[in-house]
Protein backbone atom coordinates (compact mmCIF):
# COMPACT_ATOMS: atom_id res chain seq x y z
CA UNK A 1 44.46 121.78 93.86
CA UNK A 2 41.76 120.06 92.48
CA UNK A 3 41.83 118.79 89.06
CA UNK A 4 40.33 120.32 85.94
CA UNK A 5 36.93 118.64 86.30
CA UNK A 6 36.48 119.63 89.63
CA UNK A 7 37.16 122.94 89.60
CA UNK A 8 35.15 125.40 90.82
CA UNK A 9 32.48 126.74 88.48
CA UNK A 10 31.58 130.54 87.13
CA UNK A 11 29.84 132.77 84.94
CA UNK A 12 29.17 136.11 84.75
CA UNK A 13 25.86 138.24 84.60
CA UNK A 14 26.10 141.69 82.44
CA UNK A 15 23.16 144.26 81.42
CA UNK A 16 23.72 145.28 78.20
CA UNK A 17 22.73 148.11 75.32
CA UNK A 18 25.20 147.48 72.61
CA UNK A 19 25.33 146.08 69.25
CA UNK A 20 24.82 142.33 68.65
CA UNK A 21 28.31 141.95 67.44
CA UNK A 22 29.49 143.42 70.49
CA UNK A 23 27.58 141.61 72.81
CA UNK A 24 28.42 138.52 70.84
CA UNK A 25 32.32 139.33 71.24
CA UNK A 26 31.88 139.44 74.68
CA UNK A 27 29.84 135.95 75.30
CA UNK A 28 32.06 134.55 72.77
CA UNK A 29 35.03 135.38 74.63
CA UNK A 30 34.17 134.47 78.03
CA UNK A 31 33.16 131.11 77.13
CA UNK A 32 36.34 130.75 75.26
CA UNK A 33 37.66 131.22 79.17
CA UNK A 34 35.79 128.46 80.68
CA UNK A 35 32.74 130.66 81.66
CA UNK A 36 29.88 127.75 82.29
CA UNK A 37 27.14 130.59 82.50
CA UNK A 38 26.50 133.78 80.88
CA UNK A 39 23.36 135.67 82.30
CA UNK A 40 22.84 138.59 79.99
CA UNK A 41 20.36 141.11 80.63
CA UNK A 42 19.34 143.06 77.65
CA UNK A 43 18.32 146.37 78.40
CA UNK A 44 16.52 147.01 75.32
CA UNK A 45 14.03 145.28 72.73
CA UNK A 46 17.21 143.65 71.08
CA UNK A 47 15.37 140.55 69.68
CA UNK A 48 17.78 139.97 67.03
CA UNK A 49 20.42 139.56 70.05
CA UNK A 50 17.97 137.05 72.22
CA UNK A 51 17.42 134.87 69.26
CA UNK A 52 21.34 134.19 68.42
CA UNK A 53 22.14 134.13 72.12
CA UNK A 54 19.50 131.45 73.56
CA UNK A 55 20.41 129.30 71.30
CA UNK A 56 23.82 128.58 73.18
CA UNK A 57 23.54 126.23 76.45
CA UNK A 58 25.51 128.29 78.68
CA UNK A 59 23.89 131.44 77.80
CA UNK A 60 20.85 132.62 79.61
CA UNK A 61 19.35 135.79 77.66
CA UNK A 62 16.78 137.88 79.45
CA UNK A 63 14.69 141.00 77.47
CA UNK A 64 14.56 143.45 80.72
CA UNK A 65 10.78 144.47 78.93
CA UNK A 66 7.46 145.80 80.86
CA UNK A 67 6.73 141.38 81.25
CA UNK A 68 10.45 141.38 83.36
CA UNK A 69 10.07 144.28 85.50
CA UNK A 70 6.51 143.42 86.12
CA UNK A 71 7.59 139.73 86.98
CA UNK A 72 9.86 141.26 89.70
CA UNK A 73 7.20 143.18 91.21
CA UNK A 74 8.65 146.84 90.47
CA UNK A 75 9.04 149.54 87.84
CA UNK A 76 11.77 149.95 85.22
CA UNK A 77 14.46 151.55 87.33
CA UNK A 78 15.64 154.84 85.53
CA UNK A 79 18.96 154.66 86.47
CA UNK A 80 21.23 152.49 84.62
CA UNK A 81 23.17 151.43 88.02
CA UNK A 82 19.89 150.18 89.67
CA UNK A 83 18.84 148.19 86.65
CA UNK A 84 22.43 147.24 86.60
CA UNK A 85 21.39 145.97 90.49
CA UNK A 86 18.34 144.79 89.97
CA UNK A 87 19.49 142.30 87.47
CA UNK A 88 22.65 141.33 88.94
CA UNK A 89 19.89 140.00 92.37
CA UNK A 90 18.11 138.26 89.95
CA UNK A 91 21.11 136.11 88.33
CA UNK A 92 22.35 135.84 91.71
CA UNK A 93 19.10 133.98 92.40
CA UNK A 94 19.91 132.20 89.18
CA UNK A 95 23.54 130.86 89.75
CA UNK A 96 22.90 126.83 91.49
CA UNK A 97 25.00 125.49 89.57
CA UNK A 98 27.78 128.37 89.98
CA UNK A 99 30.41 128.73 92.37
CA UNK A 100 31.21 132.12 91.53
CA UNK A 101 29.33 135.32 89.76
CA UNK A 102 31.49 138.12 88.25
CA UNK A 103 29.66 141.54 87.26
CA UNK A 104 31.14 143.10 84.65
CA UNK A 105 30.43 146.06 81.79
CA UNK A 106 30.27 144.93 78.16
CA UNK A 107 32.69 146.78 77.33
CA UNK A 108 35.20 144.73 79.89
CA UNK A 109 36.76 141.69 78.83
CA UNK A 110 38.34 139.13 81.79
CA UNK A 111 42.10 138.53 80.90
CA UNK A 112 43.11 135.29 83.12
CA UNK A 113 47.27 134.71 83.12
CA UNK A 114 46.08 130.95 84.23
CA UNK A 115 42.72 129.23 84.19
CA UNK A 116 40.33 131.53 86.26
CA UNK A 117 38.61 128.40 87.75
CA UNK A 118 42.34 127.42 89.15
CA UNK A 119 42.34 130.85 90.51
CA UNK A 120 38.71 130.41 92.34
CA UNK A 121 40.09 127.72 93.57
CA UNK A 122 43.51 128.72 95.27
CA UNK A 123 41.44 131.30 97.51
CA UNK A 124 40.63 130.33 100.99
CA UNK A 125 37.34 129.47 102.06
CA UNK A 126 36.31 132.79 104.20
CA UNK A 127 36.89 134.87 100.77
CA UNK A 128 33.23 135.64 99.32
CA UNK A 129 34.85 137.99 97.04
CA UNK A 130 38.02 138.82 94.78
CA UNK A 131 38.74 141.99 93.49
CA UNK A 132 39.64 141.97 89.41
CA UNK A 133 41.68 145.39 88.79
CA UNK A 134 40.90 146.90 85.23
CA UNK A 135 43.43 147.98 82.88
CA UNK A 136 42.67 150.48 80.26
CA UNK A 137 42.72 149.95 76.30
CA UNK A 138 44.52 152.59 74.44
CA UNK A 139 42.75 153.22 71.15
CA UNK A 140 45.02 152.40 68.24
CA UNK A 141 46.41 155.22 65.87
CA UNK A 142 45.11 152.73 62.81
CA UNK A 143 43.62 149.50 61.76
CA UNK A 144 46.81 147.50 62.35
CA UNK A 145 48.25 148.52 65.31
CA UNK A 146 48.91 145.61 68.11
CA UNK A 147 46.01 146.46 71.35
CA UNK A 148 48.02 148.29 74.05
CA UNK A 149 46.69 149.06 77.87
CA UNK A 150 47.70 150.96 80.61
CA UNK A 151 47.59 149.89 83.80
CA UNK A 152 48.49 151.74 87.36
CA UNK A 153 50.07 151.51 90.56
CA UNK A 154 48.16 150.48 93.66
CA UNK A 155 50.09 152.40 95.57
CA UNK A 156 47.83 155.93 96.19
CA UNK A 157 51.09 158.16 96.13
CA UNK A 158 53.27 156.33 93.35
CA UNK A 159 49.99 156.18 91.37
CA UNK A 160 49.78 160.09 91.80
CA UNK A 161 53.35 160.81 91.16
CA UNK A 162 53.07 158.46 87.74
CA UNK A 163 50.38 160.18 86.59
CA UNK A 164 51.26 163.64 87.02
CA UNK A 165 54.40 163.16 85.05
CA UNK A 166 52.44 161.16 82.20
CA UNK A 167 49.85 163.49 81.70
CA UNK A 168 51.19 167.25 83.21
CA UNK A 169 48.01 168.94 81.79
CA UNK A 170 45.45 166.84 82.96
CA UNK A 171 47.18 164.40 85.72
CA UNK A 172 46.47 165.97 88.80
CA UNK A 173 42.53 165.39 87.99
CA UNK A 174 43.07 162.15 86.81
CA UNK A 175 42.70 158.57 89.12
CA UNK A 176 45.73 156.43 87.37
CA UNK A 177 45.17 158.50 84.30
CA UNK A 178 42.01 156.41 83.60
CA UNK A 179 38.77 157.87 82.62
CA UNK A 180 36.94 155.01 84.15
CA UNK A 181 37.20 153.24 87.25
CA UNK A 182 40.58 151.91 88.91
CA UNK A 183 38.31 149.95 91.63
CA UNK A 184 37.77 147.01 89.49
CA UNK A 185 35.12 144.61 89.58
CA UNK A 186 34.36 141.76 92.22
CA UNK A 187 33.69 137.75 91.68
CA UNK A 188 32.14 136.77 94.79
CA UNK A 189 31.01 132.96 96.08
CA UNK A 190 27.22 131.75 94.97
CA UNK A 191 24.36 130.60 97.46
CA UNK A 192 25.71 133.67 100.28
CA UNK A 193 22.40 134.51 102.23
CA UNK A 194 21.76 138.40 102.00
CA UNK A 195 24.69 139.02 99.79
CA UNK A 196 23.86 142.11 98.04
CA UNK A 197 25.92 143.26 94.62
CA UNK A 198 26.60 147.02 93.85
CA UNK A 199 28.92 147.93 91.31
CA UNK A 200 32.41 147.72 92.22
CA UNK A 201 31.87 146.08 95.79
CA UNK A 202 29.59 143.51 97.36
CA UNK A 203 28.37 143.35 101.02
CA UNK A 204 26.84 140.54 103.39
CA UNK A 205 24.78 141.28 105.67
CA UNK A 206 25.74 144.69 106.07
CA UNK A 207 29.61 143.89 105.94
CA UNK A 208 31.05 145.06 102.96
CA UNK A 209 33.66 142.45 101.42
CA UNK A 210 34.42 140.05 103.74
CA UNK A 211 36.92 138.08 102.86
CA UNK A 212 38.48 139.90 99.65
CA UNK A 213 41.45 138.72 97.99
CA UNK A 214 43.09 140.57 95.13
CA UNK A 215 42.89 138.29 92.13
CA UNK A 216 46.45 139.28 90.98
CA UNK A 217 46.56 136.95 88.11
CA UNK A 218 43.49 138.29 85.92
CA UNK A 219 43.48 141.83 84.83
CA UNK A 220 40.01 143.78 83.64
CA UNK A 221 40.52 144.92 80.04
CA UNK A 222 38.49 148.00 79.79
CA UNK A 223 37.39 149.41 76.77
CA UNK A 224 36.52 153.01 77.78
CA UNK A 225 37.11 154.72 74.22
CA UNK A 226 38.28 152.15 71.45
CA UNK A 227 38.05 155.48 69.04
CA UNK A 228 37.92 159.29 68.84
CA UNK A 229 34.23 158.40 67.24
CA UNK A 230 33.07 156.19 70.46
CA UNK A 231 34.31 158.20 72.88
CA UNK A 232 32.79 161.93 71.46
CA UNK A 233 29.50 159.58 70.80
CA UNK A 234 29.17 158.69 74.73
CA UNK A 235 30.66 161.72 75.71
CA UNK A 236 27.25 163.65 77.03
CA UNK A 237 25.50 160.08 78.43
CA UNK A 238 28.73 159.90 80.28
CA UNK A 239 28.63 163.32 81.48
CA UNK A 240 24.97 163.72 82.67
CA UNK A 241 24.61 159.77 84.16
CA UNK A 242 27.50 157.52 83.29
CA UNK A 243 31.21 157.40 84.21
CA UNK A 244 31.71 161.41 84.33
CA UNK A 245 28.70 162.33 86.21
CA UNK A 246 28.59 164.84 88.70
CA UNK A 247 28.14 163.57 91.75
CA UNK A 248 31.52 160.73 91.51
CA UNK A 249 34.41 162.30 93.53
CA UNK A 250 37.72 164.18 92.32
CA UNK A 251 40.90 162.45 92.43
CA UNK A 252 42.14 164.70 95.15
CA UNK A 253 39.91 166.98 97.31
CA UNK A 254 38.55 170.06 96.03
CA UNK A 255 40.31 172.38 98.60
CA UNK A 256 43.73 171.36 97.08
CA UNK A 257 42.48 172.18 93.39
CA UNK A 258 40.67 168.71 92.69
CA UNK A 259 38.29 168.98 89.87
CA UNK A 260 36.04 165.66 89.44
CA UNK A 261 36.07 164.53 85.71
CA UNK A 262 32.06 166.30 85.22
CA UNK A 263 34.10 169.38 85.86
CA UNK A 264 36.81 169.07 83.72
CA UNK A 265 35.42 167.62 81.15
CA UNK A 266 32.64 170.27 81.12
CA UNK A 267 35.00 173.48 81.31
CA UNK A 268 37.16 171.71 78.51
CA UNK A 269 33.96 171.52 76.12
CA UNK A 270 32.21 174.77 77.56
CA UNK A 271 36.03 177.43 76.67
CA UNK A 272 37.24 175.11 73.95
CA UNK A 273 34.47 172.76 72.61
CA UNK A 274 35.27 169.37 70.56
CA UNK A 275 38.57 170.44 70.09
CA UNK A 276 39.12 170.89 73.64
CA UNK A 277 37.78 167.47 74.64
CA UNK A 278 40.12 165.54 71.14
CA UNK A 279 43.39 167.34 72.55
CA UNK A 280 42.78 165.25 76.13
CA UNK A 281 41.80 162.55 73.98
CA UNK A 282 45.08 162.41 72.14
CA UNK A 283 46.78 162.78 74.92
CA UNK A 284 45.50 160.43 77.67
CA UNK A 285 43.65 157.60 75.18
CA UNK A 286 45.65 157.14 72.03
CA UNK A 287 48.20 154.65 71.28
CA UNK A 288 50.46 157.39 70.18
CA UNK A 289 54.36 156.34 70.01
CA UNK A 290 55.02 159.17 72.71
CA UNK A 291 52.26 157.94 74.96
CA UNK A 292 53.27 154.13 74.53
CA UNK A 293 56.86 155.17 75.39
CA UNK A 294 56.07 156.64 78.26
CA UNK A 295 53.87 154.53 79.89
CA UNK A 296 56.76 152.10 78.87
CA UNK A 297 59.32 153.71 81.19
CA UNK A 298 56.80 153.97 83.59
CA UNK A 299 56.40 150.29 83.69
CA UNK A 300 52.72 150.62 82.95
CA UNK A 301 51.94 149.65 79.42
CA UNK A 302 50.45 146.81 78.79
CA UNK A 303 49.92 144.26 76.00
CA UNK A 304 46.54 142.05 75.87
CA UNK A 305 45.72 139.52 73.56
CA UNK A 306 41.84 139.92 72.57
CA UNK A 307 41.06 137.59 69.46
CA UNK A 308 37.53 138.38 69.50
CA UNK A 309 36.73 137.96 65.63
CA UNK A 310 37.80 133.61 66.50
CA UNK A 311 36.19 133.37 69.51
CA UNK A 312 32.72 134.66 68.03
CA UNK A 313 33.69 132.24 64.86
CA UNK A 314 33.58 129.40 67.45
CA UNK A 315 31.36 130.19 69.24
CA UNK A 316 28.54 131.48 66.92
CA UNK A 317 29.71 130.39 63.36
CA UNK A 318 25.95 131.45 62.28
CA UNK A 319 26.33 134.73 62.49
């Protein structure tokens, strides 16, 4: 193992619409991990973000404006997920002094068990990539209730079985009982010729992978719908061209009753409108006690710890 000065570098590259708290409670906690490079793609005019986040030497803002997208010879991509690619090539040209790039959401948050660097550095040299699994953040019931996650079972047919019995209304449409992915997201080695980054996988010269390792000591905090208020606000993005879009698969195949989260989410709000789509809310995203205890006796609840509000005080104590 080598020491702590000498272990292997890595940063992360993100494109981001959000806030400029929220993106700084994301740098903020990364670095507090031992990130050495943030690449941050801002995928709007947010110059108030830029100017707080170049001034910090391991953060590399880009504005994705007409200048960018010109500089890279192409178009604005329409799509989120191609900007999301496009961006992610152009960090990856970016990383020398990296020994490993993660691509992750703004709303995900790495959560390391042991330094991630030691991590990098346990895995053998043919692995270009490890896998990061998410867990899910339950939205809390009020102000001071403790963060709680769930998490799942790798296992396809326990994972089915679990969910089912958490969630008997909705289960059987549900991956894990997440409303996002349960793929994860990849870290994979710097300075690979032709490696190309999609969203939840990586390939190399046409090989998708090669090498993977399941990174079993960091889990992916996702925060998919920190509030009744975020989640309704997203809702129809997510429907026509984010996470519940139509063309993403059903849990199980539509010949055995699958319905893929576009349609259930759009029956739900076309019989029974908002009130429809806040019962599955309570239900399969709230901290309630019921849902805590039952994820409990599954084995799947989970307990993070996610000071953002110090790491941002370290990290930017201007703003």
């Amino acid at each position: 193992m080598p020491d702590a000065d000498h272990l292997p570098r890595w940063g992360i590259v993100s494109t981001i619409k959000a806030p400029v708290d929220t993106i700084c409670a994301f740098a903020a906690h990364h670095l507090e991990l031992g990130a050495h490079r943030l690449f941050l793609y801002l995928d709007d005019d947010n110059q108030a973000a830029f100017r707080i986040l170049k001034t910090h030497p391991k953060i590399r803002p880009v504005l994705t404006d007409a200048t960018y997208w010109q500089s890279l010879g192409m178009k604005r991509r329409a799509k989120h997920q191609s900007r999301q690619f496009e961006n992610a090539r152009h960090a990856y040209g970016r990383a020398s002094d990296l020994d490993w790039l993660a691509h992750i959401d703004v709303d995900e948050f790495l959560l390391p068990a042991r330094p991630l660097g030691a991590q990098l550095a346990d895995l053998p040299q043919d692995c270009l990539c490890a896998r990061i699994r998410p867990i899910e953040a339950l939205a809390p019931q009020d102000p001071g209730q403790p963060l709680f996650a769930k998490a799942f079972a790798l296992d396809r047919a326990t994972r089915n079985r679990q969910t089912e019995a958490l969630y008997p209304d909705y289960g059987a449409h549900l991956n894990g009982g997440f409303l996002s992915h349960v793929a994860g997201k990849m870290i994979y080695r710097t300075g690979v010729p032709d490696l190309k980054v999609n969203i939840h996988n990586i390939t190399v010269s046409e090989v998708q992978n090669p090498g993977q390792q399941e990174l079993t000591d960091t889990d992916l905090l996702h925060c998919h719908a920190k509030s009744w208020a975020d989640f309704i606000a997203a809702f129809h993005y997510r429907l026509d061209k984010g996470s519940y879009r139509s063309e993403l698969k059903p849990n199980r195949p539509a010949d055995q009753g699958g319905l893929t989260l576009h349609e259930l989410f759009g029956t739900l709000h076309a019989t029974e409108g908002e009130t429809g789509l806040r019962r599955f809310y309570d239900q399969v995203c709230s901290a309630t006690p019921a849902h805590l205890a039952a994820l409990e006796a599954q084995g799947l609840l989970r307990r993070p710890v996610l000071d953002l509000p110090g790491a941002v005080a370290r990290h930017f104590p201007a703003t």
